[in-house]
C-alpha atoms as a PDB file:
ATOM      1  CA  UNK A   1      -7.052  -1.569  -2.497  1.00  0.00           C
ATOM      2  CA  UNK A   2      -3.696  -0.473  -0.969  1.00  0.00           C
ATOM      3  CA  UNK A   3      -3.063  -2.777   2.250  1.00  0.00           C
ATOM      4  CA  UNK A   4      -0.990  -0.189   4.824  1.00  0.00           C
ATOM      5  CA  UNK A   5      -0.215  -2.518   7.870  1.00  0.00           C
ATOM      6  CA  UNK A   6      -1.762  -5.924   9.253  1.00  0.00           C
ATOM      7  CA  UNK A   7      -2.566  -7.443  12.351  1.00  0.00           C
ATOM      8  CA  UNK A   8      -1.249 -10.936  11.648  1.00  0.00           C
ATOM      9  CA  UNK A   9      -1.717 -12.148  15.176  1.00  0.00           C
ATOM     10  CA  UNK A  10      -5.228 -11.875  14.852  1.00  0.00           C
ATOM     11  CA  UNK A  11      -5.945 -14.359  12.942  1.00  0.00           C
ATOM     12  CA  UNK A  12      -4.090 -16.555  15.148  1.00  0.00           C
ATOM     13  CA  UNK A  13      -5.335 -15.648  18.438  1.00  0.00           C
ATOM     14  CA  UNK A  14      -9.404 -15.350  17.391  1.00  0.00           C
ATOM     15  CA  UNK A  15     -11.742 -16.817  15.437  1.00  0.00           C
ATOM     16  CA  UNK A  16     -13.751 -14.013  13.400  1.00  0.00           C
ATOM     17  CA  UNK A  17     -17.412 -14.213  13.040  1.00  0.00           C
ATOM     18  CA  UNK A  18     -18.250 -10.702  11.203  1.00  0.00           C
ATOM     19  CA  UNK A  19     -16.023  -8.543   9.408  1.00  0.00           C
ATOM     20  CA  UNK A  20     -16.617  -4.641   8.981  1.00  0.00           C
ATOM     21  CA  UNK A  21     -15.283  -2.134   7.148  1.00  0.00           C
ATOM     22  CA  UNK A  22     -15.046   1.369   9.076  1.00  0.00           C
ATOM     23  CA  UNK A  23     -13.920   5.070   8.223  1.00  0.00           C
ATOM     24  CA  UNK A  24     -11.087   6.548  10.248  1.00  0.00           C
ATOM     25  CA  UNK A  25     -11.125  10.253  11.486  1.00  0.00           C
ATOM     26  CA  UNK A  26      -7.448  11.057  10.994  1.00  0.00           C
ATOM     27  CA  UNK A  27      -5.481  14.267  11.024  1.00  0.00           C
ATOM     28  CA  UNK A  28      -3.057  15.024   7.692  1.00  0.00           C
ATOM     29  CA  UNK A  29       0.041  14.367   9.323  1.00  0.00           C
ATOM     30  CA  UNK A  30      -1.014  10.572  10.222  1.00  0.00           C
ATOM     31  CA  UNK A  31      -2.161   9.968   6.488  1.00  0.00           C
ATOM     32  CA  UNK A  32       1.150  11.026   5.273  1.00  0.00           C
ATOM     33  CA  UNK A  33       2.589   8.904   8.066  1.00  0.00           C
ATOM     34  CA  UNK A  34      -0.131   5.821   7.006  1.00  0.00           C
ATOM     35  CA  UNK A  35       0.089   6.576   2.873  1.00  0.00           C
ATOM     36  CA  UNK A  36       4.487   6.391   3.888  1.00  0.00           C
ATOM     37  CA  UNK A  37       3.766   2.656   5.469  1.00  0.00           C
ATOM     38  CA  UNK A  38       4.607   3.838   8.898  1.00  0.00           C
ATOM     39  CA  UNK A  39       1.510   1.842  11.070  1.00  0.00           C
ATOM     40  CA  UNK A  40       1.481  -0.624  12.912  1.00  0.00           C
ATOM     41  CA  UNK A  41      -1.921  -2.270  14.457  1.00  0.00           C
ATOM     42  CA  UNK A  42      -0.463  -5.235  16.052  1.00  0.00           C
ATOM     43  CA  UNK A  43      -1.441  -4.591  19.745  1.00  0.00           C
ATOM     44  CA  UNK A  44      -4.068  -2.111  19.126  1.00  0.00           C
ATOM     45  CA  UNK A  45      -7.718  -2.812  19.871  1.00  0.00           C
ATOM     46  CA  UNK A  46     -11.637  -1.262  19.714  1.00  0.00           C
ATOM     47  CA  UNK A  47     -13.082   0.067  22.588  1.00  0.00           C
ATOM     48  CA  UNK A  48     -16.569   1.580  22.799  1.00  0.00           C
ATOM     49  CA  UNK A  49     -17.615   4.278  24.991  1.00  0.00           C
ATOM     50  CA  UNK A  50     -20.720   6.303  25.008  1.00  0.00           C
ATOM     51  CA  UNK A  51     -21.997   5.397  21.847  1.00  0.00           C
ATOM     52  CA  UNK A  52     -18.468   5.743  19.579  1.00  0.00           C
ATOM     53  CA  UNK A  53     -15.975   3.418  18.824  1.00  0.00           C
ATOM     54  CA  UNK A  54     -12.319   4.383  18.960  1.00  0.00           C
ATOM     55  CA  UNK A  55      -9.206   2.710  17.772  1.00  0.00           C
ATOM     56  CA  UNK A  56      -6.599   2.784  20.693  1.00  0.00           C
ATOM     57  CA  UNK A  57      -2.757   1.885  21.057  1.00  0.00           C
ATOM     58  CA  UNK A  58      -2.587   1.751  16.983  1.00  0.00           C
ATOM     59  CA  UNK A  59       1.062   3.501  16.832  1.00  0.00           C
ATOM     60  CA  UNK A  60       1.494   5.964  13.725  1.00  0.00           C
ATOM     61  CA  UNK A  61       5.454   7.601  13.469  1.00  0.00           C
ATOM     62  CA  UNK A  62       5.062  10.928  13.847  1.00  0.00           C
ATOM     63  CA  UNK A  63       6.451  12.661  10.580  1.00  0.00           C
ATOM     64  CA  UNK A  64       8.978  15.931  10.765  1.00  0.00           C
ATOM     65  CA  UNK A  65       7.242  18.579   9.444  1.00  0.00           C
ATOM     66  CA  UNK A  66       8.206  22.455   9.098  1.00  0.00           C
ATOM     67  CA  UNK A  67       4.684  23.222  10.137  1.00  0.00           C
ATOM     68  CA  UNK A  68       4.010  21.459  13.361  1.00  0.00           C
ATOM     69  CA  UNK A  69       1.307  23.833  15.186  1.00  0.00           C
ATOM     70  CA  UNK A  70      -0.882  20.802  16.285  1.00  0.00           C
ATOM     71  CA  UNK A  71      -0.213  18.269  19.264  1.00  0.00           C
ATOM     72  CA  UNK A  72       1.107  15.189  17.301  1.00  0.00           C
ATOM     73  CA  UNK A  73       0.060  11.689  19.746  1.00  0.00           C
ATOM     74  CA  UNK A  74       1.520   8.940  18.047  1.00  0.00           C
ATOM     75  CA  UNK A  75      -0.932   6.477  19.833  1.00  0.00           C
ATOM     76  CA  UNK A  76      -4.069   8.449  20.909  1.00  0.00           C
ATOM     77  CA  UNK A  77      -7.290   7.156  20.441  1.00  0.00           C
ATOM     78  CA  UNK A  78      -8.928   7.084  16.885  1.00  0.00           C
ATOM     79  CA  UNK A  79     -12.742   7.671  16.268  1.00  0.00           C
ATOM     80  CA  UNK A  80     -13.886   4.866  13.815  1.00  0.00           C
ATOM     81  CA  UNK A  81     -16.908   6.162  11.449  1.00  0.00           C
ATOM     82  CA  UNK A  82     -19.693   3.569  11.695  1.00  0.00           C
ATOM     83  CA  UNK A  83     -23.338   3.572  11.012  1.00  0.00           C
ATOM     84  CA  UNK A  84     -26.001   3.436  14.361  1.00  0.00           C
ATOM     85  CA  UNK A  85     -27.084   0.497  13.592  1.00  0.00           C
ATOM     86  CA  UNK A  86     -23.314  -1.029  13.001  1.00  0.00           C
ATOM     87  CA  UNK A  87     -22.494   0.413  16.556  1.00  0.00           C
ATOM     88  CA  UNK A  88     -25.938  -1.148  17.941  1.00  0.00           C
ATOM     89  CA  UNK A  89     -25.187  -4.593  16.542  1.00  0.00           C
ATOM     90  CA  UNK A  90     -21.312  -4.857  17.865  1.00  0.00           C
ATOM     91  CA  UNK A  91     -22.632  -3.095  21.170  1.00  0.00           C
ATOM     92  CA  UNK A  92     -25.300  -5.507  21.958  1.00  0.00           C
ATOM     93  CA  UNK A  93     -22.654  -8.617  20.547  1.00  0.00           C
ATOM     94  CA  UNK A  94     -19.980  -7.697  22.978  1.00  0.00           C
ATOM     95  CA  UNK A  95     -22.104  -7.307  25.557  1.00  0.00           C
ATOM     96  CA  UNK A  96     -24.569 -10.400  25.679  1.00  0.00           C
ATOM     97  CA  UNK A  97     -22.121 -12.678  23.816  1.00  0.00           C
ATOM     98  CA  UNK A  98     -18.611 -11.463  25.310  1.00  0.00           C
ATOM     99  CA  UNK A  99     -17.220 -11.270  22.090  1.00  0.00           C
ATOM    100  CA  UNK A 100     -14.261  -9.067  21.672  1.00  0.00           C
ATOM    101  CA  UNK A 101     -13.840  -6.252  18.256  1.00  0.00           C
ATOM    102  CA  UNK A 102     -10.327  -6.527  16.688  1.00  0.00           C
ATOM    103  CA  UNK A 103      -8.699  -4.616  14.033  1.00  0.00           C
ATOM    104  CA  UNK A 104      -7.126  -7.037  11.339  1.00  0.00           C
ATOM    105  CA  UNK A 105      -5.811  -3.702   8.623  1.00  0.00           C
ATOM    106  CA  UNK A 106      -5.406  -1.023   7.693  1.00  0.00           C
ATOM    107  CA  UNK A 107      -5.839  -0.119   4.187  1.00  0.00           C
ATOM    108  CA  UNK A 108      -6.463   3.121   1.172  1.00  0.00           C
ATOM    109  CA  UNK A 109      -9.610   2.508  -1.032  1.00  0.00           C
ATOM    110  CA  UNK A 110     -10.186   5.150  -3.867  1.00  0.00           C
ATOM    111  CA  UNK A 111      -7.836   7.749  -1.846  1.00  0.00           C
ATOM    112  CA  UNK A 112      -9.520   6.976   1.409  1.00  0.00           C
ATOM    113  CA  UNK A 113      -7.913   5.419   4.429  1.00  0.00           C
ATOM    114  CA  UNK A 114     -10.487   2.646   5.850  1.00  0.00           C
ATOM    115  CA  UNK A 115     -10.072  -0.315   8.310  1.00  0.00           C
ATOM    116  CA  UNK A 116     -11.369  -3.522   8.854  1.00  0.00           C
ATOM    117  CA  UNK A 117     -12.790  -4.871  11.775  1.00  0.00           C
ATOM    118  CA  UNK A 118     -13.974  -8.500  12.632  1.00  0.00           C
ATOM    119  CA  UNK A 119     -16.180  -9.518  15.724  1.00  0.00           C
ATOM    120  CA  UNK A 120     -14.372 -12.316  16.915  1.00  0.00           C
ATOM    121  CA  UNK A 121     -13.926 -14.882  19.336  1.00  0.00           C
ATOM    122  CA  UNK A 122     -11.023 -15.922  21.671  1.00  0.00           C
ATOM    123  CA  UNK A 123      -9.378 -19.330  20.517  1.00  0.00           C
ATOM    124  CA  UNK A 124      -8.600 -22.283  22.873  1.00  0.00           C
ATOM    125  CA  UNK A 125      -5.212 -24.019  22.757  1.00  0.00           C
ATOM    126  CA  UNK A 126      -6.816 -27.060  20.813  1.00  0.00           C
ATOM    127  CA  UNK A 127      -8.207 -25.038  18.073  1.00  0.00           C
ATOM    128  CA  UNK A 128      -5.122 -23.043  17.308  1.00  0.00           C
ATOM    129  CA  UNK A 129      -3.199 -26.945  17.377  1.00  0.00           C
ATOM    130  CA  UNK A 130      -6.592 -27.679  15.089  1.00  0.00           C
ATOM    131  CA  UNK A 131      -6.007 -24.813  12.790  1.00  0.00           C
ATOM    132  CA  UNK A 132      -1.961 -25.723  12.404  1.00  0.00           C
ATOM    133  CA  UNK A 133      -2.401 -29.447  11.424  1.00  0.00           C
ATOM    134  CA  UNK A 134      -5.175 -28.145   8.999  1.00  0.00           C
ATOM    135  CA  UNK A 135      -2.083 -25.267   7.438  1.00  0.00           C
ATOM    136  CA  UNK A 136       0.049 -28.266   7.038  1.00  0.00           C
ATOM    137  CA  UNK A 137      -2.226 -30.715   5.482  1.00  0.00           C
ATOM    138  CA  UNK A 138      -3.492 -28.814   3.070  1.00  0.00           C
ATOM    139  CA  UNK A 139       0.782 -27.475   2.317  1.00  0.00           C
ATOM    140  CA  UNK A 140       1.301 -31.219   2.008  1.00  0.00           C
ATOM    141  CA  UNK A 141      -1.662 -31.507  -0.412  1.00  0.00           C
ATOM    142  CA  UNK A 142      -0.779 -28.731  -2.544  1.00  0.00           C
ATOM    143  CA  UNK A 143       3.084 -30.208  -2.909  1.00  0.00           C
ATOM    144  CA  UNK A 144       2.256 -33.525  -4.003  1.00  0.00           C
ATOM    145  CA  UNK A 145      -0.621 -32.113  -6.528  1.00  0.00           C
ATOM    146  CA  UNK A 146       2.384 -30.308  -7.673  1.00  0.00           C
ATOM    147  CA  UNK A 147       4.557 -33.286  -7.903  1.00  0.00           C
ATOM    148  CA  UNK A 148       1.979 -35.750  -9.980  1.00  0.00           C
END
């Protein structure tokens, strides 16, 4: 597995319940673009609209090619390849439970560009305090197993 780009802020701003991993319908020239290292997924997010889920705002440099006959949209929206009853399940989850669908990478498996998705929840100010003594506990754990 070939990690492309990260969301690194997601993992500080939510709490993820359920992570997915989804198909991407992509054109060539974003896969060269993607396969070159030129993502970025930071301030993208998942929407859902009649039945599909799309990427949108994920920004992909547009590359210079000789041959450039189709409309090149560095941060259109993105159809996301999920089963029915995937789509049911994060439909009904963000609906009844508020939850919110966040894309944490971007990554090649076997030739294949997928992403992964996590149903997540927001985090309060005390649990990302909670989380950050727990980082530097367990830094200050691994140091003095280091030192004995």
């Amino acid at each position: 597995m070939n990690v492309l780009c990260n969301n690194k802020k997601s993992s500080f701003k939510y709490s993820f319940i359920k992570k997915i991993e989804a198909g991407l319908v992509l054109s060539g020239w974003e896969v060269k673009s993607l396969k070159d290292g030129n993502g970025q997924i930071s301030e993208s997010y998942i929407s859902i609209t009649k039945d599909e889920i799309f990427l949108c705002n994920a920004h992909i440099k547009i590359v210079n090619m000789k041959n450039t006959s189709s409309n090149q949209n560095p941060t259109c929206k993105r159809k996301l390849l999920l089963n029915r009853k995937e789509i049911n399940m994060l439909k009904g989850q963000v609906s009844q439970k508020g939850l919110t669908i966040v894309p944490i990478r971007l990554y090649s498996k076997k030739g294949i560009i997928k992403i992964e998705i996590a149903l997540a929840k927001g985090k309060k100010l005390y649990d990302k305090r909670q989380d950050e003594k727990n980082k530097d506990w367990k830094r200050q754990k691994d140091r003095l197993s280091k030192i004995s």
